[in-house]
PDB file of N, CA and C in Angstrom:
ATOM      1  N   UNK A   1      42.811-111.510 148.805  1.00  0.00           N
ATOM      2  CA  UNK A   1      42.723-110.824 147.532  1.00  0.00           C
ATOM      3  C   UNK A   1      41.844-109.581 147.693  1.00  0.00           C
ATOM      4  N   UNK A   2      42.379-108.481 147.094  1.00  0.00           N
ATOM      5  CA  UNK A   2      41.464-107.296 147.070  1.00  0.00           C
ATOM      6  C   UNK A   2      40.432-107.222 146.524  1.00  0.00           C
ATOM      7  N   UNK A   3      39.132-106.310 146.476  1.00  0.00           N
ATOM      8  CA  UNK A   3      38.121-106.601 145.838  1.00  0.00           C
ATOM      9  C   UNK A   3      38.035-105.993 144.813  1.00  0.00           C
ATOM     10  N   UNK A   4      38.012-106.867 143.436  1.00  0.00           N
ATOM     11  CA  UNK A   4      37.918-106.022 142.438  1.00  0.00           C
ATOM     12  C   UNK A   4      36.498-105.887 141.283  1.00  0.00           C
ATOM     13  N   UNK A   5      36.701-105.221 139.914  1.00  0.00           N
ATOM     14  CA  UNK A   5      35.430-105.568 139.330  1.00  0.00           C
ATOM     15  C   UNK A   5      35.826-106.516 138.288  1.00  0.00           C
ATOM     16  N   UNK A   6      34.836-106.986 137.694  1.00  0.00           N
ATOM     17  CA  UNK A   6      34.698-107.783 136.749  1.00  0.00           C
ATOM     18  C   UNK A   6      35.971-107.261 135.553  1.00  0.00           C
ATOM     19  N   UNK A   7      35.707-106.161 135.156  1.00  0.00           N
ATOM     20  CA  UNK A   7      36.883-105.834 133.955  1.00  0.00           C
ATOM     21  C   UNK A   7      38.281-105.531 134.084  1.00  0.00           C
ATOM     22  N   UNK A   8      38.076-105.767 135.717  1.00  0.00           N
ATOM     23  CA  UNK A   8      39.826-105.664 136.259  1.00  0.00           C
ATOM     24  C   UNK A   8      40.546-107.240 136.279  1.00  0.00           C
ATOM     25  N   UNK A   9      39.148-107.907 136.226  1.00  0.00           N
ATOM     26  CA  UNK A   9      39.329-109.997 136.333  1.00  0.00           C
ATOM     27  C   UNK A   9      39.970-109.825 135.300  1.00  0.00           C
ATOM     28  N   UNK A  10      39.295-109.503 133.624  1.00  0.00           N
ATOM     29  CA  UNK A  10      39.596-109.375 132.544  1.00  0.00           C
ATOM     30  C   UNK A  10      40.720-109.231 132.304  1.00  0.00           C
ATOM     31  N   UNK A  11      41.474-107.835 132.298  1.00  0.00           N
ATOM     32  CA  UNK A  11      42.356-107.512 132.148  1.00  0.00           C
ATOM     33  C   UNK A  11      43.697-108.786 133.326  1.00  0.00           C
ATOM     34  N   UNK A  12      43.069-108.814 134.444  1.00  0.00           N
ATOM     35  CA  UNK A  12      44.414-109.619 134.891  1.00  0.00           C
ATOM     36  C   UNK A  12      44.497-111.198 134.172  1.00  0.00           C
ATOM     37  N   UNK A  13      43.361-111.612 133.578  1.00  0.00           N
ATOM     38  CA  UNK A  13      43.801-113.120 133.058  1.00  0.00           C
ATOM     39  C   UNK A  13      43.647-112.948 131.604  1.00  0.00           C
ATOM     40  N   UNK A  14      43.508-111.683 131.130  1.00  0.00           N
ATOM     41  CA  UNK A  14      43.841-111.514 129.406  1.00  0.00           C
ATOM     42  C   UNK A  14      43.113-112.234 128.469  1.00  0.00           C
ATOM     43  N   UNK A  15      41.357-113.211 129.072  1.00  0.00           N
ATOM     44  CA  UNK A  15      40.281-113.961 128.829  1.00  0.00           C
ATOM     45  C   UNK A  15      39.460-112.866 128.308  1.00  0.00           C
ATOM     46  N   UNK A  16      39.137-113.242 126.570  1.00  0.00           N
ATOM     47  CA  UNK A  16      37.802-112.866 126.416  1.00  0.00           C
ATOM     48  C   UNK A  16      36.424-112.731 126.807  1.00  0.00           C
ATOM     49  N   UNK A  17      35.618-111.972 126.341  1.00  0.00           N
ATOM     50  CA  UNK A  17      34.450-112.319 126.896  1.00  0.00           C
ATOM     51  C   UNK A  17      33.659-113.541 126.229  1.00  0.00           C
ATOM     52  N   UNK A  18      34.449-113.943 125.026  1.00  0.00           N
ATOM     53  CA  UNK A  18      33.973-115.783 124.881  1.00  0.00           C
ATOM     54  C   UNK A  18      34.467-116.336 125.292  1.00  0.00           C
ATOM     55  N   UNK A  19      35.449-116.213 126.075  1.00  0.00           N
ATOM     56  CA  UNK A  19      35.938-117.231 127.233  1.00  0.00           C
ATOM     57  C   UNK A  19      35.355-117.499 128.521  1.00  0.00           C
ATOM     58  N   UNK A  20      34.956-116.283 128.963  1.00  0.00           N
ATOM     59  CA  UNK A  20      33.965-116.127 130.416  1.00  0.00           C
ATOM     60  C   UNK A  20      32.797-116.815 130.365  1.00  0.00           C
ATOM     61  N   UNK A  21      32.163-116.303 128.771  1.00  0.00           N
ATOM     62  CA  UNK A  21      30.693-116.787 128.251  1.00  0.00           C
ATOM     63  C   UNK A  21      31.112-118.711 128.336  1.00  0.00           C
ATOM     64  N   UNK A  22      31.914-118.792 128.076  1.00  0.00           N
ATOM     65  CA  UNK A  22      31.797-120.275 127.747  1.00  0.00           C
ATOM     66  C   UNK A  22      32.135-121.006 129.271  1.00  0.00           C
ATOM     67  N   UNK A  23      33.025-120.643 129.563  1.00  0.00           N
ATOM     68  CA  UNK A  23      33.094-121.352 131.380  1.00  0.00           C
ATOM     69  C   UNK A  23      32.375-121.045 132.470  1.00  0.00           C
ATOM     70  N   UNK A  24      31.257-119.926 132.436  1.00  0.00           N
ATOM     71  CA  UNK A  24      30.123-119.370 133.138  1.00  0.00           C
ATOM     72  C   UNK A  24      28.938-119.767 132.356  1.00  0.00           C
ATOM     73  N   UNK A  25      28.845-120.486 131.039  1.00  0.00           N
ATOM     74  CA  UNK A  25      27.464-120.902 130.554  1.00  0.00           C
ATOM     75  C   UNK A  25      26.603-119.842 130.318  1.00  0.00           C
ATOM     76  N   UNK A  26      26.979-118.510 130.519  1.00  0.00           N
ATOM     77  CA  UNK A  26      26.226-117.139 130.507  1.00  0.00           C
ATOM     78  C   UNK A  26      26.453-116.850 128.375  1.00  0.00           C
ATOM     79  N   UNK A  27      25.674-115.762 128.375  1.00  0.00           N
ATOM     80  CA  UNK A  27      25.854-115.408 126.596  1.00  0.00           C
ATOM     81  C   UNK A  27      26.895-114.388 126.925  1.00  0.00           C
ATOM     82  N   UNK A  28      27.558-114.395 125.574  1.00  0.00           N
ATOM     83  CA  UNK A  28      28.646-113.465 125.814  1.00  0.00           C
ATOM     84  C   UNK A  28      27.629-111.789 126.042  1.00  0.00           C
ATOM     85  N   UNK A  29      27.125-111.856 125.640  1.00  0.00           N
ATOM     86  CA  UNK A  29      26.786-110.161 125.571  1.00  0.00           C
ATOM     87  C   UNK A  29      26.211-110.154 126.774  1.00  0.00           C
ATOM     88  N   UNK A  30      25.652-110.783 127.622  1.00  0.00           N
ATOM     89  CA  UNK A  30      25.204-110.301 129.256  1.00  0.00           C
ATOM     90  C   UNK A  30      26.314-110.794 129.986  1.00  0.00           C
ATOM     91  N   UNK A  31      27.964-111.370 129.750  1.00  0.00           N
ATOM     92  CA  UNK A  31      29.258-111.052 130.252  1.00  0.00           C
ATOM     93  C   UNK A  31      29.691-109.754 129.817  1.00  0.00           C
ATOM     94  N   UNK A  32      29.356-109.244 128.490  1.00  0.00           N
ATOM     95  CA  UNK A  32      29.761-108.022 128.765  1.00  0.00           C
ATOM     96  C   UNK A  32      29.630-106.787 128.899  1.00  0.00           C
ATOM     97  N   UNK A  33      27.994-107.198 129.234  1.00  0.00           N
ATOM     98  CA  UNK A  33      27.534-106.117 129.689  1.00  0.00           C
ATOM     99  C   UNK A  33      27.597-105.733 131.479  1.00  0.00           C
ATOM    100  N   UNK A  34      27.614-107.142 131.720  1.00  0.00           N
ATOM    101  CA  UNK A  34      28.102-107.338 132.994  1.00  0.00           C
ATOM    102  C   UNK A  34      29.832-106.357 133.151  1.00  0.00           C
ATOM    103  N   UNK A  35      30.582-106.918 132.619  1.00  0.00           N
ATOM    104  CA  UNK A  35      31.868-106.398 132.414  1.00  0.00           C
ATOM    105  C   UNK A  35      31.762-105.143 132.031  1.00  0.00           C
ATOM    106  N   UNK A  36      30.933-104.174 131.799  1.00  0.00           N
ATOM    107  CA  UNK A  36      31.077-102.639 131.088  1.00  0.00           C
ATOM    108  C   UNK A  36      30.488-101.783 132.455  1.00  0.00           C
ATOM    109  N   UNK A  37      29.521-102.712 133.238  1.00  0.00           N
ATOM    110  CA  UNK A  37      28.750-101.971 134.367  1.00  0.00           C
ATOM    111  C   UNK A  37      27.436-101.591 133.665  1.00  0.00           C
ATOM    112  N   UNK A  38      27.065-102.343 132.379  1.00  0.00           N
ATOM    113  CA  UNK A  38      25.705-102.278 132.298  1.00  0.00           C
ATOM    114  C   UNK A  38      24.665-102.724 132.224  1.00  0.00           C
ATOM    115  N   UNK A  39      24.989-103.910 133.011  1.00  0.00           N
ATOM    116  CA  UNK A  39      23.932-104.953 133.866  1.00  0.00           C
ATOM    117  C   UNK A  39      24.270-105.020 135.342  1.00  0.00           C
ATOM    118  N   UNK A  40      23.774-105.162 136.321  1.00  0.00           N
ATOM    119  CA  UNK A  40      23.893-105.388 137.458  1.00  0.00           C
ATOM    120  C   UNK A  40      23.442-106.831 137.498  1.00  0.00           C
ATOM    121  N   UNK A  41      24.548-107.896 137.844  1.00  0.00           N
ATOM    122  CA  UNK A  41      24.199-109.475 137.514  1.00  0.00           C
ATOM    123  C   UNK A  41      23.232-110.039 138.797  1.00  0.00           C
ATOM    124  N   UNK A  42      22.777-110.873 138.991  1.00  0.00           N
ATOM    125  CA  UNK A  42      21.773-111.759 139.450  1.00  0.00           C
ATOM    126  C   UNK A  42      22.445-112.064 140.449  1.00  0.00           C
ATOM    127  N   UNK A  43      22.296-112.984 141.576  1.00  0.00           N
ATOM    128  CA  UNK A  43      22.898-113.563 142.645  1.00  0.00           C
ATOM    129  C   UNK A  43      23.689-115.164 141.580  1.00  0.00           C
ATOM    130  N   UNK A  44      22.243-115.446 141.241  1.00  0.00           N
ATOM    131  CA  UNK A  44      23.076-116.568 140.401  1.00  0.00           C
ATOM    132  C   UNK A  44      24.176-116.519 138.798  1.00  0.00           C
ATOM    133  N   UNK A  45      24.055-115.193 138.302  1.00  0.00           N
ATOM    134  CA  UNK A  45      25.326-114.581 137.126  1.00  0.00           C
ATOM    135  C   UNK A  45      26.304-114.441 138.152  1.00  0.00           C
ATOM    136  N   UNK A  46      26.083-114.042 139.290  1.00  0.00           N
ATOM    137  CA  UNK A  46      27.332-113.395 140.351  1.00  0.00           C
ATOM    138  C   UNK A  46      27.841-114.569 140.441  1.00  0.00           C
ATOM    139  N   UNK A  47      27.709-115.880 141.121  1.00  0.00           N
ATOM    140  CA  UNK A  47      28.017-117.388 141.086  1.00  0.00           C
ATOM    141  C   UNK A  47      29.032-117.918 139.881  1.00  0.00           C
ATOM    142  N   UNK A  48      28.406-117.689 139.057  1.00  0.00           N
ATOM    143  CA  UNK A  48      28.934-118.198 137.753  1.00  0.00           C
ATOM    144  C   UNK A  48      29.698-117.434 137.247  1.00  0.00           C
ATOM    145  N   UNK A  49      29.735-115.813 136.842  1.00  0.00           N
ATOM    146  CA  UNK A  49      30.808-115.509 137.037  1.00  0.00           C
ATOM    147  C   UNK A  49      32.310-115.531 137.575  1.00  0.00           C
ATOM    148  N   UNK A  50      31.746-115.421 139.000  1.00  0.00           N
ATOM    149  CA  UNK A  50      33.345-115.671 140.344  1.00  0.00           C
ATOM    150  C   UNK A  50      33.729-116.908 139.822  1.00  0.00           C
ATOM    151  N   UNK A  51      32.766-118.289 139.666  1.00  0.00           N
ATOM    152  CA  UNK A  51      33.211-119.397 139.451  1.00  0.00           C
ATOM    153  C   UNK A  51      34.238-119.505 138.098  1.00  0.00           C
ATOM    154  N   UNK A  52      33.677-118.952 137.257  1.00  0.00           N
ATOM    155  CA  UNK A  52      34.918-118.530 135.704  1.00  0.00           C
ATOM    156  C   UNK A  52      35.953-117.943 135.864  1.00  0.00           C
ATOM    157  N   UNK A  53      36.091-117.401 136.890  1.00  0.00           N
ATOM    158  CA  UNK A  53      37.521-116.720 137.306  1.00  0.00           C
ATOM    159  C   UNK A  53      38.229-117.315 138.131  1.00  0.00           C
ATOM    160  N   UNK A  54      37.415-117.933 139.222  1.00  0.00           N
ATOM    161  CA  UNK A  54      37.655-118.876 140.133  1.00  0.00           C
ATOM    162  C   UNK A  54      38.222-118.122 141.647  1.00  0.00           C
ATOM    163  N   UNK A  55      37.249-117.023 141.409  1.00  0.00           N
ATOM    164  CA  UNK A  55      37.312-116.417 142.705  1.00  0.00           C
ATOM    165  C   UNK A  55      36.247-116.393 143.349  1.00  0.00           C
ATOM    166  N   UNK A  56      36.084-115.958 144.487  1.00  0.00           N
ATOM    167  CA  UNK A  56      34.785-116.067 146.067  1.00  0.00           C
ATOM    168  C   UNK A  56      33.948-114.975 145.351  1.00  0.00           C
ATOM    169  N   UNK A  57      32.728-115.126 145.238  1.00  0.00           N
ATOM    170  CA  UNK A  57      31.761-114.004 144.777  1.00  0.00           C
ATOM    171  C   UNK A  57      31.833-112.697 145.696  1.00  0.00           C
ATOM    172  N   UNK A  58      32.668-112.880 147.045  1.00  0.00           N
ATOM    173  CA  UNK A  58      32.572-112.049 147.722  1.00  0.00           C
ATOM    174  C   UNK A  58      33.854-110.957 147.544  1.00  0.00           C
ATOM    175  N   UNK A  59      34.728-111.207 146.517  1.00  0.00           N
ATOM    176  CA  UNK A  59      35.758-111.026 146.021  1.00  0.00           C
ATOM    177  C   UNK A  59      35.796-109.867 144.752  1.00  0.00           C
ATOM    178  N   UNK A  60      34.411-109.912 144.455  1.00  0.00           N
ATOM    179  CA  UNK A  60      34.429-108.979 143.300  1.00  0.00           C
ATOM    180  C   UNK A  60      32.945-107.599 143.356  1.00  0.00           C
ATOM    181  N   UNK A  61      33.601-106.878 143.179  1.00  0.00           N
ATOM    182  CA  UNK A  61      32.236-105.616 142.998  1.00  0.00           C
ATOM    183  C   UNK A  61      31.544-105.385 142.150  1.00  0.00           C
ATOM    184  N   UNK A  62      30.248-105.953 142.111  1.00  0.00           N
ATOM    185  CA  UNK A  62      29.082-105.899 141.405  1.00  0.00           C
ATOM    186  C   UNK A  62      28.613-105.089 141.230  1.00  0.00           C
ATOM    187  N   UNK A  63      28.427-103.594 141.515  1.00  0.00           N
ATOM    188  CA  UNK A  63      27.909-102.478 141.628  1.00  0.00           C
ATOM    189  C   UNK A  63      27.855-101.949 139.865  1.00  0.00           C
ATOM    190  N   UNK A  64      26.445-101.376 139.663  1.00  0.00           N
ATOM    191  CA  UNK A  64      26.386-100.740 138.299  1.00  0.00           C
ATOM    192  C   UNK A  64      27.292 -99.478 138.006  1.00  0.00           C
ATOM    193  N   UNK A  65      28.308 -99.402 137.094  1.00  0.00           N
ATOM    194  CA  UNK A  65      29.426 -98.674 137.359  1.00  0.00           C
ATOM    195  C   UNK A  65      28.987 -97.692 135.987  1.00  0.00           C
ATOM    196  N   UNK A  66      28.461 -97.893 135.345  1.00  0.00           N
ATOM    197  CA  UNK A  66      28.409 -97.348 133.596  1.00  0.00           C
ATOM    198  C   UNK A  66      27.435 -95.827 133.869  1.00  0.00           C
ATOM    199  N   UNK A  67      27.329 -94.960 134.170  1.00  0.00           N
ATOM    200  CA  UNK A  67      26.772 -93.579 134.324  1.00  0.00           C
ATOM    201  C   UNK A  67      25.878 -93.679 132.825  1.00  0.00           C
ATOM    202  N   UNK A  68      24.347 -93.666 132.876  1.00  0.00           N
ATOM    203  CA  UNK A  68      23.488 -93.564 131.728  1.00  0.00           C
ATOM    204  C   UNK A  68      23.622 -92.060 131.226  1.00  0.00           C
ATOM    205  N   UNK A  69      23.515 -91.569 131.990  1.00  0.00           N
ATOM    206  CA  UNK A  69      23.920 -89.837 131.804  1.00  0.00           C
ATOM    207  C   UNK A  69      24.369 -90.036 130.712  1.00  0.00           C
ATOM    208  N   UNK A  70      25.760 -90.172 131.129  1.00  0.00           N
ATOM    209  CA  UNK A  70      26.815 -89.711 130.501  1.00  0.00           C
ATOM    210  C   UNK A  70      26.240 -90.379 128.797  1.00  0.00           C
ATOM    211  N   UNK A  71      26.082 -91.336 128.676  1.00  0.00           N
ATOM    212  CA  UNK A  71      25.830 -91.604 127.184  1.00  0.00           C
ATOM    213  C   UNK A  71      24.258 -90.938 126.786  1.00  0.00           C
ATOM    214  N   UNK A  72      23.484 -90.453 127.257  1.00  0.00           N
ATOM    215  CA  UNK A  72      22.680 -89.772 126.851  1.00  0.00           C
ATOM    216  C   UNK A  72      22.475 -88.534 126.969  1.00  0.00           C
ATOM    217  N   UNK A  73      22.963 -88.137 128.056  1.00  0.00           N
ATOM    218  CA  UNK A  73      22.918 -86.516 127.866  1.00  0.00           C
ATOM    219  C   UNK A  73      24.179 -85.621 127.821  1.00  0.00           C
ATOM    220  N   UNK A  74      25.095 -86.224 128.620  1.00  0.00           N
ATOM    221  CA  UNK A  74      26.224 -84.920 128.459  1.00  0.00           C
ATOM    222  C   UNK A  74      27.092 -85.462 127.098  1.00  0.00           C
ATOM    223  N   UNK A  75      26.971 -86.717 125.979  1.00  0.00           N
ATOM    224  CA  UNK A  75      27.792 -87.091 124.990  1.00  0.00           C
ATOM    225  C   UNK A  75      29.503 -86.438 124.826  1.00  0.00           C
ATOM    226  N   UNK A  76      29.783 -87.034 126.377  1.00  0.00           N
ATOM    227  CA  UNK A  76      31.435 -86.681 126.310  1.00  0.00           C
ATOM    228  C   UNK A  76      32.150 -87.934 125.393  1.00  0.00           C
ATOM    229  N   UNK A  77      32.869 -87.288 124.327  1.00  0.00           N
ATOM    230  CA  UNK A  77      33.792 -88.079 122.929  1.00  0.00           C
ATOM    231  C   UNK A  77      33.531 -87.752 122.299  1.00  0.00           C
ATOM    232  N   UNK A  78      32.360 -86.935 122.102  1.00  0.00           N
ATOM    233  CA  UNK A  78      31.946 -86.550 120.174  1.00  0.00           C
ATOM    234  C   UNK A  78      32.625 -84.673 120.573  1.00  0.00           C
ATOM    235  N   UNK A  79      32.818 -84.607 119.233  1.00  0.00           N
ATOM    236  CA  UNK A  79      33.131 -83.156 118.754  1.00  0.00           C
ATOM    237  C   UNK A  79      32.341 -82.008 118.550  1.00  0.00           C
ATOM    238  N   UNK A  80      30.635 -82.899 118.125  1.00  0.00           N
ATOM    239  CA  UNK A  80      29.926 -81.684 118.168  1.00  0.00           C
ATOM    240  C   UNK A  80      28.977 -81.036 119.204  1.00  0.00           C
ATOM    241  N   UNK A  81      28.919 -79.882 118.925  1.00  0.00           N
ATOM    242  CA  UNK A  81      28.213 -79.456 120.224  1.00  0.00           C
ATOM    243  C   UNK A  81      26.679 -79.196 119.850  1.00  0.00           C
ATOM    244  N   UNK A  82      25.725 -80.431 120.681  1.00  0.00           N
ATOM    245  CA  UNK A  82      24.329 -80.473 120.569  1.00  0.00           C
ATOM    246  C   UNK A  82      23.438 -79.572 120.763  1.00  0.00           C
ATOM    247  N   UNK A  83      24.444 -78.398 121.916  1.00  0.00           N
ATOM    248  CA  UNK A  83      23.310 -77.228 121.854  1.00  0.00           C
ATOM    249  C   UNK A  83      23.380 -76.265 120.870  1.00  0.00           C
ATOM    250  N   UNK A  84      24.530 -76.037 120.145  1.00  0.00           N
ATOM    251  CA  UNK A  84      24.452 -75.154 119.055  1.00  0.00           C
ATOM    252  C   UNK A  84      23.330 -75.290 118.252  1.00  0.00           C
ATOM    253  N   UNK A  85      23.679 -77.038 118.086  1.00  0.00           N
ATOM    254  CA  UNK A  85      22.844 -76.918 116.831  1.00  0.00           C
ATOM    255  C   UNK A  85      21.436 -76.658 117.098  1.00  0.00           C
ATOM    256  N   UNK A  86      20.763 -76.944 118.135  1.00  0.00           N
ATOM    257  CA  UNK A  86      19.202 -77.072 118.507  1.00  0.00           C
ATOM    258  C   UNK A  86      18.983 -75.672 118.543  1.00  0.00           C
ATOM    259  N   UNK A  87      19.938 -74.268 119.116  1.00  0.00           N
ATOM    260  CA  UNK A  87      19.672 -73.245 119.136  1.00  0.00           C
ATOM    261  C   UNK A  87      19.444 -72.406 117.390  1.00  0.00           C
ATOM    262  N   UNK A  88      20.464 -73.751 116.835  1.00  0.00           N
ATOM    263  CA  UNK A  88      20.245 -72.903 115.410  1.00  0.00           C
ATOM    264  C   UNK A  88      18.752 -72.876 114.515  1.00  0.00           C
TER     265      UNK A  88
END
């Protein structure tokens, strides 16, 4: 099996993140923050995770994927433009 991330597991078994939360014993919101790339999980979330999917921990990429930037400084999706206004 190729190595994938957590929200590619998601999408291939069509499982909520109260589904993960409940067969990994984890809370849903640190599955999905795990799942967004904005937690980097534990050795033992990594365990319990793979185990909810029922793949080899060595099977999936853990790496923090979520760019902080991007939601704090460059605000790519919104319409307005932050430097106008500060110049105004």
């Amino acid at each position: 099996m190729p190595i994938q991330t957590v929200d590619l597991l998601f999408e291939a078994t069509g499982w909520t993140v109260e589904d993960v939360a409940e067969r990994s014993g984890l809370s849903p919101a640190r599955v999905e923050a795990i799942a967004v790339g904005r937690w980097t999980p534990s050795p033992s979330e990594r365990k319990r995770i793979a185990a909810a999917f029922g793949v080899p921990v060595e099977d999936i990429s853990w790496g923090h994927t979520m760019d902080p930037r991007n939601v704090r400084y460059r605000r790519f999706g919104l319409k307005e433009d932050f430097r106008r206004e500060r110049e105004a």
